[in-house]
PDB file of N, CA and C in Angstrom:
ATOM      1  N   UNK A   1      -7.458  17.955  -0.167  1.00  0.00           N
ATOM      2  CA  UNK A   1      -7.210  16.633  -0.707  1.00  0.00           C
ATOM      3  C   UNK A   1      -8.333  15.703  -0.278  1.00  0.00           C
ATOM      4  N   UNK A   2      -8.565  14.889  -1.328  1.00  0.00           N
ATOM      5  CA  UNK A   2      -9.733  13.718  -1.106  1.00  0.00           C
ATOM      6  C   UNK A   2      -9.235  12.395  -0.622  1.00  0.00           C
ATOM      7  N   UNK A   3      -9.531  11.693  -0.715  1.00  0.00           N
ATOM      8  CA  UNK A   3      -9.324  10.178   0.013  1.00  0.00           C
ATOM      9  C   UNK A   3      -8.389  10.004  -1.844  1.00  0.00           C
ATOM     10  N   UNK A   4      -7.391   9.272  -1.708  1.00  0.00           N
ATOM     11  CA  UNK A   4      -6.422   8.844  -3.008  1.00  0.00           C
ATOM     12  C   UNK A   4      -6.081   7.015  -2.653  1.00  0.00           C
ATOM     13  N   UNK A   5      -6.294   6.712  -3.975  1.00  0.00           N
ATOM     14  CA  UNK A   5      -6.186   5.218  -3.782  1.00  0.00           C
ATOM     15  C   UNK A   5      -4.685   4.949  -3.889  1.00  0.00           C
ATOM     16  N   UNK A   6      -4.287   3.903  -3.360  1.00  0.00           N
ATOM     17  CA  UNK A   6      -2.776   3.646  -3.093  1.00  0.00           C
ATOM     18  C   UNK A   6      -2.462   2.301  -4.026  1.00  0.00           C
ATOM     19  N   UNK A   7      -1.758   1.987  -5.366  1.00  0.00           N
ATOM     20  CA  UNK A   7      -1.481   0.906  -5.645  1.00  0.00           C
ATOM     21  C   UNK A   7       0.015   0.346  -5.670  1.00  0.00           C
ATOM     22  N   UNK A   8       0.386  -0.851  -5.526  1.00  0.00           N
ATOM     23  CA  UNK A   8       1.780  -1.258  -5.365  1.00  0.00           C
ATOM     24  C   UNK A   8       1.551  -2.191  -6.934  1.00  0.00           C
ATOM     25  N   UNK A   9       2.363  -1.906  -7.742  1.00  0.00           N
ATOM     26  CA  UNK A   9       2.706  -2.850  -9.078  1.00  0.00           C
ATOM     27  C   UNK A   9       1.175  -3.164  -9.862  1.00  0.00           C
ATOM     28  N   UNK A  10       0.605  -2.079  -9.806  1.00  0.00           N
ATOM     29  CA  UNK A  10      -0.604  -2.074 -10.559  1.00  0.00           C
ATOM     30  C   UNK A  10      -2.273  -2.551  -9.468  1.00  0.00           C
ATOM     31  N   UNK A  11      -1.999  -2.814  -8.379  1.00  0.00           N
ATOM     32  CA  UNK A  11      -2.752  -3.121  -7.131  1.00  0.00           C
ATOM     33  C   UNK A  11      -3.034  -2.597  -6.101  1.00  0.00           C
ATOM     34  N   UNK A  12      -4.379  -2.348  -6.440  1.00  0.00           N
ATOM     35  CA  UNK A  12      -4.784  -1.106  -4.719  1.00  0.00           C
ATOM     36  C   UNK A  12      -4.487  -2.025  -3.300  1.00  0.00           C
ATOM     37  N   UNK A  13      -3.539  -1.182  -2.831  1.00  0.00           N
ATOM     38  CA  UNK A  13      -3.402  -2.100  -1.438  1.00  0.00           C
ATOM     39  C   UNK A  13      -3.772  -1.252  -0.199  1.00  0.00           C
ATOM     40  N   UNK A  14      -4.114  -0.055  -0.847  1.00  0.00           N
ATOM     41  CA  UNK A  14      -4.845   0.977   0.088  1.00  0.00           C
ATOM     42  C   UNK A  14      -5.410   2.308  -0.549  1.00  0.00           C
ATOM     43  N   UNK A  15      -5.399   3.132   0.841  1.00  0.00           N
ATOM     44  CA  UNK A  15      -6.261   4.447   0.192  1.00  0.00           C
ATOM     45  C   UNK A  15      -5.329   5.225   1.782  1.00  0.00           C
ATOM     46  N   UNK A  16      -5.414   6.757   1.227  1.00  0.00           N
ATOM     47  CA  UNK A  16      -4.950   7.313   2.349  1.00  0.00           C
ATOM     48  C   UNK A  16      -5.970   8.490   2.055  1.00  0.00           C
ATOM     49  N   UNK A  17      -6.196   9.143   3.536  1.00  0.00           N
ATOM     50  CA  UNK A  17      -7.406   9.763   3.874  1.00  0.00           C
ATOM     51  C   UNK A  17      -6.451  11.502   4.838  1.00  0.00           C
ATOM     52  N   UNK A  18      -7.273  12.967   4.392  1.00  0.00           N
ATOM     53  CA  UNK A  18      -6.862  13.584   4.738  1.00  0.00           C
ATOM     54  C   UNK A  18      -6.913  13.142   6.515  1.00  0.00           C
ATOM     55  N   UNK A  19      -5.561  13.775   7.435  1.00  0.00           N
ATOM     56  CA  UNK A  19      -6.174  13.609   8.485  1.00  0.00           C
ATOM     57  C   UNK A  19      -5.318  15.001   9.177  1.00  0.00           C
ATOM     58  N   UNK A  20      -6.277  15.687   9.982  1.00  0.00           N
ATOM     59  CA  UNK A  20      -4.859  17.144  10.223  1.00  0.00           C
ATOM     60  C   UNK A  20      -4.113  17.778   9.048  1.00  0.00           C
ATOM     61  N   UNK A  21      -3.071  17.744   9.241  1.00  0.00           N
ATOM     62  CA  UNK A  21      -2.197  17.857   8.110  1.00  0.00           C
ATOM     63  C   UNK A  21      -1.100  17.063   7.504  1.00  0.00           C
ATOM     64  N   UNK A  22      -1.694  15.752   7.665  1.00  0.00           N
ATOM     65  CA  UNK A  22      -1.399  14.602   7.227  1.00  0.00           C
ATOM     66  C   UNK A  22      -1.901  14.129   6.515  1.00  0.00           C
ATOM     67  N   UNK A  23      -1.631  13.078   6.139  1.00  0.00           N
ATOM     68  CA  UNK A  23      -2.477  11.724   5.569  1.00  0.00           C
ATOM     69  C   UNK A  23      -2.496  10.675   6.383  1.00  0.00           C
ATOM     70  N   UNK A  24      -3.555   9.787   6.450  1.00  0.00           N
ATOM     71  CA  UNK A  24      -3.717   8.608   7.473  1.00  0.00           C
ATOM     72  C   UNK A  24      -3.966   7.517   6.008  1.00  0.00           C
ATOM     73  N   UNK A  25      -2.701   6.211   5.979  1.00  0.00           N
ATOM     74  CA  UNK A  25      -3.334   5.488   5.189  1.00  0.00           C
ATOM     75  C   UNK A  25      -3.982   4.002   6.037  1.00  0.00           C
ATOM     76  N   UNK A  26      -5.108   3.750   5.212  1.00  0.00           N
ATOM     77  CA  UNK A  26      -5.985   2.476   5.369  1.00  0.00           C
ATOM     78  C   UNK A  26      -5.563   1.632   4.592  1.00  0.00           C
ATOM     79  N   UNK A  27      -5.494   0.374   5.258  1.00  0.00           N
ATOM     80  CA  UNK A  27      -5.066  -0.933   4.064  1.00  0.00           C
ATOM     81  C   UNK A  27      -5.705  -1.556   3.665  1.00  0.00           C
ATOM     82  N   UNK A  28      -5.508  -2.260   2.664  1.00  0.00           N
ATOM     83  CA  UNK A  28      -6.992  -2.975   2.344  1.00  0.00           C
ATOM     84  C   UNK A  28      -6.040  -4.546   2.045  1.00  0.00           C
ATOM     85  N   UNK A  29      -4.889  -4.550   1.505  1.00  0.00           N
ATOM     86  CA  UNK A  29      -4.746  -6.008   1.416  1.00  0.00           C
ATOM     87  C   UNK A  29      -3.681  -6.441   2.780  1.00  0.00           C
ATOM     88  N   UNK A  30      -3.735  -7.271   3.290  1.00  0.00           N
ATOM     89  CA  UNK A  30      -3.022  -7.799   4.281  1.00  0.00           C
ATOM     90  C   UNK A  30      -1.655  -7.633   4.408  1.00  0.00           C
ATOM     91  N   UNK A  31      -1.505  -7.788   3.292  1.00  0.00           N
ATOM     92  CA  UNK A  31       0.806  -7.882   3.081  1.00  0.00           C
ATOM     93  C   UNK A  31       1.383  -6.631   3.437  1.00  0.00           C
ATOM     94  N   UNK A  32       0.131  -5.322   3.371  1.00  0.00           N
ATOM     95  CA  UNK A  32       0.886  -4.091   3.977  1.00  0.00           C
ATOM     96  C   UNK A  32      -0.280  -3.331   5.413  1.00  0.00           C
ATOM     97  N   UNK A  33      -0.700  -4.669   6.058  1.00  0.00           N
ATOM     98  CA  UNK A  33      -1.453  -4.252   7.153  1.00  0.00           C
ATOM     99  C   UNK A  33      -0.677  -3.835   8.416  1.00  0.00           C
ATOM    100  N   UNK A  34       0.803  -3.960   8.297  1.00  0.00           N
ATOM    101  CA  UNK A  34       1.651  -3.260   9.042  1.00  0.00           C
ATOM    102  C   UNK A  34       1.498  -1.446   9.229  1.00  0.00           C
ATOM    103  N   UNK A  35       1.577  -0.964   8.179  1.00  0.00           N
ATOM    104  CA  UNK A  35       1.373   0.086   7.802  1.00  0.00           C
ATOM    105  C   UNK A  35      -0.492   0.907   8.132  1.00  0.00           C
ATOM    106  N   UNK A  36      -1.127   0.158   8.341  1.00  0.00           N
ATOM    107  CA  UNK A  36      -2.354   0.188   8.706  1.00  0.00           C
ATOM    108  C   UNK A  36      -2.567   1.441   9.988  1.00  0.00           C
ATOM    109  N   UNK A  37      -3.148   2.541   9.665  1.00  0.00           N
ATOM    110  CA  UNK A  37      -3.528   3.993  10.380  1.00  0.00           C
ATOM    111  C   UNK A  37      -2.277   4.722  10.481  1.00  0.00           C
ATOM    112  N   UNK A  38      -1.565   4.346  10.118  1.00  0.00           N
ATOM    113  CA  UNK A  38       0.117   5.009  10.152  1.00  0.00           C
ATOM    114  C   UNK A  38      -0.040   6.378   9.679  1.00  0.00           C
ATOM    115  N   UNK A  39       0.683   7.741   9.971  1.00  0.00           N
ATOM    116  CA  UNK A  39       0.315   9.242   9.259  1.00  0.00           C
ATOM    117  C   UNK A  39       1.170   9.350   8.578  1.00  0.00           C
ATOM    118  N   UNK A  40       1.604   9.878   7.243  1.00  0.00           N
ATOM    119  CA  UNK A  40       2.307  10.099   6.579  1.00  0.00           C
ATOM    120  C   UNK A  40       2.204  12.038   6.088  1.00  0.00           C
ATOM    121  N   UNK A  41       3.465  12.290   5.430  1.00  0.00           N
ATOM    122  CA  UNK A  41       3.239  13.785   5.302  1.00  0.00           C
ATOM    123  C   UNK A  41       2.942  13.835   3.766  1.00  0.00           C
ATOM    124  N   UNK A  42       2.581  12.577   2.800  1.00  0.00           N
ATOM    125  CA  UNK A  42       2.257  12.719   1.782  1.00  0.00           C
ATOM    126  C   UNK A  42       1.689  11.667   1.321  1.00  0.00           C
ATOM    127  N   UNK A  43       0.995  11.546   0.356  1.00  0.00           N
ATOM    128  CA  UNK A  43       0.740   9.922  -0.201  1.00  0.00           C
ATOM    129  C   UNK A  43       1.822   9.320  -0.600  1.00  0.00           C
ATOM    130  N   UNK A  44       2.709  10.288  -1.507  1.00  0.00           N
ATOM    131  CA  UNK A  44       4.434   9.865  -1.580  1.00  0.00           C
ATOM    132  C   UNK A  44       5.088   8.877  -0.804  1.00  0.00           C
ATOM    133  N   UNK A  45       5.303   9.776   0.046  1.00  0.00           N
ATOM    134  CA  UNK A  45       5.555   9.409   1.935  1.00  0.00           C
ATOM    135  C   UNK A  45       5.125   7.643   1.724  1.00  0.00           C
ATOM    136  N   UNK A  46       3.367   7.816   1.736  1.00  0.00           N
ATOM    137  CA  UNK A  46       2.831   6.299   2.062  1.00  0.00           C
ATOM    138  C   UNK A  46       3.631   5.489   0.907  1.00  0.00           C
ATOM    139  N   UNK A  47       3.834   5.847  -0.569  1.00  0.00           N
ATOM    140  CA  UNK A  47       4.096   4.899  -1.759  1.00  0.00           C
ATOM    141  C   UNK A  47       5.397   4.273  -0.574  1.00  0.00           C
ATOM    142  N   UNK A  48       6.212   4.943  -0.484  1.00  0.00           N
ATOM    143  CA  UNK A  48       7.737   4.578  -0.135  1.00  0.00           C
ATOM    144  C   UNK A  48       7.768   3.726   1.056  1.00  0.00           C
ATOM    145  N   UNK A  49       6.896   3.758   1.820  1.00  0.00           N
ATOM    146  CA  UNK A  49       7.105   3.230   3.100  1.00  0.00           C
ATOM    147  C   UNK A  49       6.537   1.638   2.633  1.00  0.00           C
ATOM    148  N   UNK A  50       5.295   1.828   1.700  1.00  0.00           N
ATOM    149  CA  UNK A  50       4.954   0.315   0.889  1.00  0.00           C
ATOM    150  C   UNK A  50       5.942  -0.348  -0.136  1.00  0.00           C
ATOM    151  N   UNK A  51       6.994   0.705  -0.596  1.00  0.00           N
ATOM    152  CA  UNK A  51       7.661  -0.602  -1.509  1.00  0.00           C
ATOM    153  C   UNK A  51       9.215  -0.930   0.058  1.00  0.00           C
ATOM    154  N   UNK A  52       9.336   0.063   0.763  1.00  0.00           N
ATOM    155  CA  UNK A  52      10.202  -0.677   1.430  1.00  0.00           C
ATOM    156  C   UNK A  52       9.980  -1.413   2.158  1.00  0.00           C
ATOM    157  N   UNK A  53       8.360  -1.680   3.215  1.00  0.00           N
ATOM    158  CA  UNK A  53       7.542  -2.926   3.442  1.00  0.00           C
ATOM    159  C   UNK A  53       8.063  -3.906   2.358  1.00  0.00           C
ATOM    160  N   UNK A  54       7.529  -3.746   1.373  1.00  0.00           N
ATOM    161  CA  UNK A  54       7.413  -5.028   0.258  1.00  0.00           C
ATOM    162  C   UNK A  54       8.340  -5.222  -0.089  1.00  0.00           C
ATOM    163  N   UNK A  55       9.813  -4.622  -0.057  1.00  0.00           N
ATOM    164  CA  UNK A  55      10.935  -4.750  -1.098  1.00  0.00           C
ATOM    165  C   UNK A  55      11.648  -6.620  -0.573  1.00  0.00           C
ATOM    166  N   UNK A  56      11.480  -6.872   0.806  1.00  0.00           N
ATOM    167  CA  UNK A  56      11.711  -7.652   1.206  1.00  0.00           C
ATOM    168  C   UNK A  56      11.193  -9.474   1.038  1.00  0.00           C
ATOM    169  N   UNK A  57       9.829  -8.909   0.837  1.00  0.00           N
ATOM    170  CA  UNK A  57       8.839 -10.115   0.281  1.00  0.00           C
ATOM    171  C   UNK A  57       8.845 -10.377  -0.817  1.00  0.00           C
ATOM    172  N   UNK A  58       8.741 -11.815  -1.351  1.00  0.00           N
ATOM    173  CA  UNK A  58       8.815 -12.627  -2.750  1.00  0.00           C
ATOM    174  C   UNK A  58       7.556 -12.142  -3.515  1.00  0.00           C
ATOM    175  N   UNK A  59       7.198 -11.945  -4.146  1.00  0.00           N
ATOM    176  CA  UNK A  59       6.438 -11.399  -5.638  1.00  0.00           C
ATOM    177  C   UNK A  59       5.406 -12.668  -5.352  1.00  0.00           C
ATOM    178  N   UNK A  60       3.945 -12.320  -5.110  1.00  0.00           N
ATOM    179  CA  UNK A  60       2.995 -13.479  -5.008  1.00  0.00           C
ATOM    180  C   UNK A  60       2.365 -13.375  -6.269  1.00  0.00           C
ATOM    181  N   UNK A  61       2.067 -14.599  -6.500  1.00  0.00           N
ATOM    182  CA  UNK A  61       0.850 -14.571  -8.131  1.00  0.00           C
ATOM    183  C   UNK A  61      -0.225 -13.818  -7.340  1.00  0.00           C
ATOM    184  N   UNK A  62      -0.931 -13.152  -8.746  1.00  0.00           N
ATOM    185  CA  UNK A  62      -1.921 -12.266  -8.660  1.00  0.00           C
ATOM    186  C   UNK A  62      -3.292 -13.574  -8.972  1.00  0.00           C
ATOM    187  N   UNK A  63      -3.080 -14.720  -9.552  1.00  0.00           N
ATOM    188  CA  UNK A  63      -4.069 -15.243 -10.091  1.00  0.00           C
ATOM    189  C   UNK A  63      -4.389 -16.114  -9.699  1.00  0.00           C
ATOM    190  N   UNK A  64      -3.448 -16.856  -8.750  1.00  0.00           N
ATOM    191  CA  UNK A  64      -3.316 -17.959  -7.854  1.00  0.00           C
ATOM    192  C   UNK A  64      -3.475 -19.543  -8.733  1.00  0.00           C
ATOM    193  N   UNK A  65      -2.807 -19.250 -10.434  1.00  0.00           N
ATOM    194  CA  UNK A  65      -2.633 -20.276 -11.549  1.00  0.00           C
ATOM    195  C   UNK A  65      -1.139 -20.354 -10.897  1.00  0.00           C
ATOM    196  N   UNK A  66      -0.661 -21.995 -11.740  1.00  0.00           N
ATOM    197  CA  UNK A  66       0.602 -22.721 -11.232  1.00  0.00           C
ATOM    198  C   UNK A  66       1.168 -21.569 -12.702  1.00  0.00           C
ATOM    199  N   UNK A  67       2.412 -22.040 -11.709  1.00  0.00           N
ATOM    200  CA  UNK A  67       3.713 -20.918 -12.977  1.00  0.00           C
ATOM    201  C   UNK A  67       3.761 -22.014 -14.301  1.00  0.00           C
ATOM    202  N   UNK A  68       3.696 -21.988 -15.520  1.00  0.00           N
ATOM    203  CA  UNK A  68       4.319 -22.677 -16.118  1.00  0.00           C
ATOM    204  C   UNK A  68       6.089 -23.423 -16.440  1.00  0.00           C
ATOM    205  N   UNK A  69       5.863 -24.756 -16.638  1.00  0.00           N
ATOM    206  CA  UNK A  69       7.312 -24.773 -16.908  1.00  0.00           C
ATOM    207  C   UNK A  69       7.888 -25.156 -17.768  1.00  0.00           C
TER     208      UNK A  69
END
């Protein structure tokens, strides 16, 4: 396995990297820097552990435009 990019709702928020017989994921956006060098036994593994990180947090704009009303 090669290095695999990790996205949450269409957004790379990381990459996970062979490590042993693991995976080690790297974060790249802040909101899942918890998760940051953590080993997982799959990239799977990593998806799940990022939406249950995130399931808790409010949905941020991607564009940083006001919502319309």
């Amino acid at each position: 396995m090669n290095k695999q990019v990790i996205e949450h709702d269409g957004v790379p928020v990381g990459v996970v990297v062979p490590d042993e017989d693991q995976v080690k994921f790297v974060a790249v956006k802040y909101q899942v820097w918890d998760l940051d060098a953590r080993r997982f036994r799959s990239a799977d593994e990593a998806r799940a552990a990022i939406r249950h990180l995130l399931a808790g947090q409010s949905p941020q704009p991607r564009h940083g435009g006001a919502a319309a009303a």
